[in-house]
Protein backbone atom coordinates (compact mmCIF):
# COMPACT_ATOMS: atom_id res chain seq x y z
CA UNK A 1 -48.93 -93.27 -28.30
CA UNK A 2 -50.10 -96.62 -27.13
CA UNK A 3 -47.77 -99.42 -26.41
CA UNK A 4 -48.07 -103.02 -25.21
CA UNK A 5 -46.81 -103.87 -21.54
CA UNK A 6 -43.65 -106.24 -23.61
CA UNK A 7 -42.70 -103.00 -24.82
CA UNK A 8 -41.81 -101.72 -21.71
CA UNK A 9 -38.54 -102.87 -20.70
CA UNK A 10 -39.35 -102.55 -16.93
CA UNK A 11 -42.95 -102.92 -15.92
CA UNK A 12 -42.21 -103.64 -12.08
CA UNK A 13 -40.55 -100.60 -12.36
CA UNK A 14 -42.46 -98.27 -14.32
CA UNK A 15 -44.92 -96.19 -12.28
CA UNK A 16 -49.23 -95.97 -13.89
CA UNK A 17 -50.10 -93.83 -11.96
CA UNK A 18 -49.47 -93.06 -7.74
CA UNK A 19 -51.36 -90.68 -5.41
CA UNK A 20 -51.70 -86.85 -7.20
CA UNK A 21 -53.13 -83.65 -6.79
CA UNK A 22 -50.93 -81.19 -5.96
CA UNK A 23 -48.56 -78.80 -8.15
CA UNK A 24 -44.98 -79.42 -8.04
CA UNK A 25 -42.24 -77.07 -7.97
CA UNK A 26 -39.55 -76.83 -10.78
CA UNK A 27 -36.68 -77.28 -8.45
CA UNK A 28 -35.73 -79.59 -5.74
CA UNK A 29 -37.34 -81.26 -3.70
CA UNK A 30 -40.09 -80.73 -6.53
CA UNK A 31 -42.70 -81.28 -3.47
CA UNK A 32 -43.27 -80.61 -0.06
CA UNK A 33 -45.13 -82.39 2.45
CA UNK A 34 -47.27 -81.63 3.08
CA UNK A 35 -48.34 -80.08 0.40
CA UNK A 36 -48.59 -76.20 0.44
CA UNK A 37 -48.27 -75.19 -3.14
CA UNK A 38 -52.00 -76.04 -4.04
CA UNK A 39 -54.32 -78.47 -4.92
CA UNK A 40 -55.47 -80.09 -8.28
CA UNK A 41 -57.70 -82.15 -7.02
CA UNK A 42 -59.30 -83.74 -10.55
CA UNK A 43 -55.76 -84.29 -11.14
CA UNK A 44 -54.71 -88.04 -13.14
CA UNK A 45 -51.75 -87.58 -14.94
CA UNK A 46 -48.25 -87.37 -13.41
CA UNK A 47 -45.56 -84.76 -14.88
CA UNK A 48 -41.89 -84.25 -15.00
CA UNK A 49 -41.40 -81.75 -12.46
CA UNK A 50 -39.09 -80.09 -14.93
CA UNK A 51 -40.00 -80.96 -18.38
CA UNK A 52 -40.91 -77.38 -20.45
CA UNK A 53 -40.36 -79.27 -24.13
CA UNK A 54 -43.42 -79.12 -26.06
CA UNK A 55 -42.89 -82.78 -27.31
CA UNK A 56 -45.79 -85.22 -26.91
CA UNK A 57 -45.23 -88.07 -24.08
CA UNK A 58 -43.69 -90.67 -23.65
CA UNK A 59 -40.56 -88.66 -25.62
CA UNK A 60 -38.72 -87.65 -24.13
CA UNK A 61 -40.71 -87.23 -20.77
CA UNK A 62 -44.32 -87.08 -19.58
CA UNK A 63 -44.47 -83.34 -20.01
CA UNK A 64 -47.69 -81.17 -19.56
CA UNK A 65 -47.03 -79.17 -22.59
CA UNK A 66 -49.10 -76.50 -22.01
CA UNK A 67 -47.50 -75.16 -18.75
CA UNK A 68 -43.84 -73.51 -20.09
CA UNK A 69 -41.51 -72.97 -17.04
CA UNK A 70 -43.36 -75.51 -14.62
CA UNK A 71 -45.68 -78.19 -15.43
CA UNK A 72 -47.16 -79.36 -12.21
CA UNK A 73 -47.98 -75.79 -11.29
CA UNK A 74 -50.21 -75.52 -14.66
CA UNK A 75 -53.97 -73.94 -14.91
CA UNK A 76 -54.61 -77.36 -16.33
CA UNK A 77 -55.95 -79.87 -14.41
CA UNK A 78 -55.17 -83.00 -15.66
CA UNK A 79 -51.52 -82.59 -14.69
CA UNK A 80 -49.93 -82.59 -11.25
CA UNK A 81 -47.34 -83.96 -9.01
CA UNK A 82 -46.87 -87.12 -6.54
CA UNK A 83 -49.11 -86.15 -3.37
CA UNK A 84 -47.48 -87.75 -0.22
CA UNK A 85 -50.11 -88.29 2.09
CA UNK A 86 -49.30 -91.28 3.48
CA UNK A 87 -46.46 -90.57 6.50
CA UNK A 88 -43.92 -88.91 3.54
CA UNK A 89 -44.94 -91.92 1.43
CA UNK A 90 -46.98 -92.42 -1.68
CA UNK A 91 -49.69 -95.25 -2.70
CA UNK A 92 -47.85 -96.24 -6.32
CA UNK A 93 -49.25 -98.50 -8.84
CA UNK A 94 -47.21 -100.12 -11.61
CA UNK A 95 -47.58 -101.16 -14.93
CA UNK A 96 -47.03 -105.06 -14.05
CA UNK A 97 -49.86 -104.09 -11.59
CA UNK A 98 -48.56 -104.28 -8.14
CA UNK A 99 -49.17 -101.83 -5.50
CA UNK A 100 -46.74 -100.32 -3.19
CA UNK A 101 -46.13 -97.20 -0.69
CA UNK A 102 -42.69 -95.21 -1.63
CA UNK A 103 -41.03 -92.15 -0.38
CA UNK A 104 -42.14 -89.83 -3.54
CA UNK A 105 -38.38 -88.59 -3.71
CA UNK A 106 -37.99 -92.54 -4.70
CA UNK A 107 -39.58 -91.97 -8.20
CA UNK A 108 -40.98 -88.42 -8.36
CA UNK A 109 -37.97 -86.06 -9.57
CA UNK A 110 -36.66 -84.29 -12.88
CA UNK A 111 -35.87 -86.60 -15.17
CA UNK A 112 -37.23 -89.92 -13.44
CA UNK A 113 -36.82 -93.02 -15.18
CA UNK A 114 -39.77 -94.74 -13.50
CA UNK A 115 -42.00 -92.19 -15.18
CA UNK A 116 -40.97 -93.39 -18.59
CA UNK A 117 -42.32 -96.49 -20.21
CA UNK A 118 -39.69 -97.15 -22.92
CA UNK A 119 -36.94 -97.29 -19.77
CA UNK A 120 -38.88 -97.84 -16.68
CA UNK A 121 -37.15 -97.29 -13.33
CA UNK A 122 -33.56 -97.13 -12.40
């Protein structure tokens, strides 16, 4: 569903989209770095690490529907997880359109605000 940016409560805070291409894990720390649980290297869409509802984003979460138990580790390739390959740290772009380099365990976890446009980060 599309949205204006006034919609979102927290643009500043609300990540578009960050460095991706690797699968995630369905339990903490979600991912490694580096990375060793595969690439998905067409990858553009970040998921919820946890999210196995088969609701359509943004509700509740951004959820790649199509993998059950674990979304980032999904056959499909559009879907993936935060890929820190910057010193631990990932390039992250936000919806106000500013540019910054964060830890991923900053914004990439289960249930993340920051990955959710109607909330937007904590």
């Amino acid at each position: 569903t599309a949205f204006n940016l006034s919609d979102m409560p927290k643009p500043s805070q609300t990540v578009l989209m960050s460095d991706t291409g690797v699968t995630s894990l369905p339990t903490e720390p979600y991912i490694t770095n580096p990375p060793v649980i595969g690439s998905k290297g067409s990858a553009w869409l970040l998921c919820d690490p946890t999210c196995t509802n088969s609701g359509t984003f943004p509700n509740p979460k951004p959820c790649n529907a199509g993998a059950a138990a674990n979304p980032g580790s999904s056959t499909d390739s559009n879907w993936s997880a935060a890929n820190p390959r910057h010193l631990d740290s990932v390039n992250v772009a936000f919806a106000d359109g500013h540019v910054k380099s964060l830890p991923a365990r900053k914004f990439y976890y289960a249930d993340s605000l920051w990955l959710q446009p109607r909330t937007g980060g904590p």
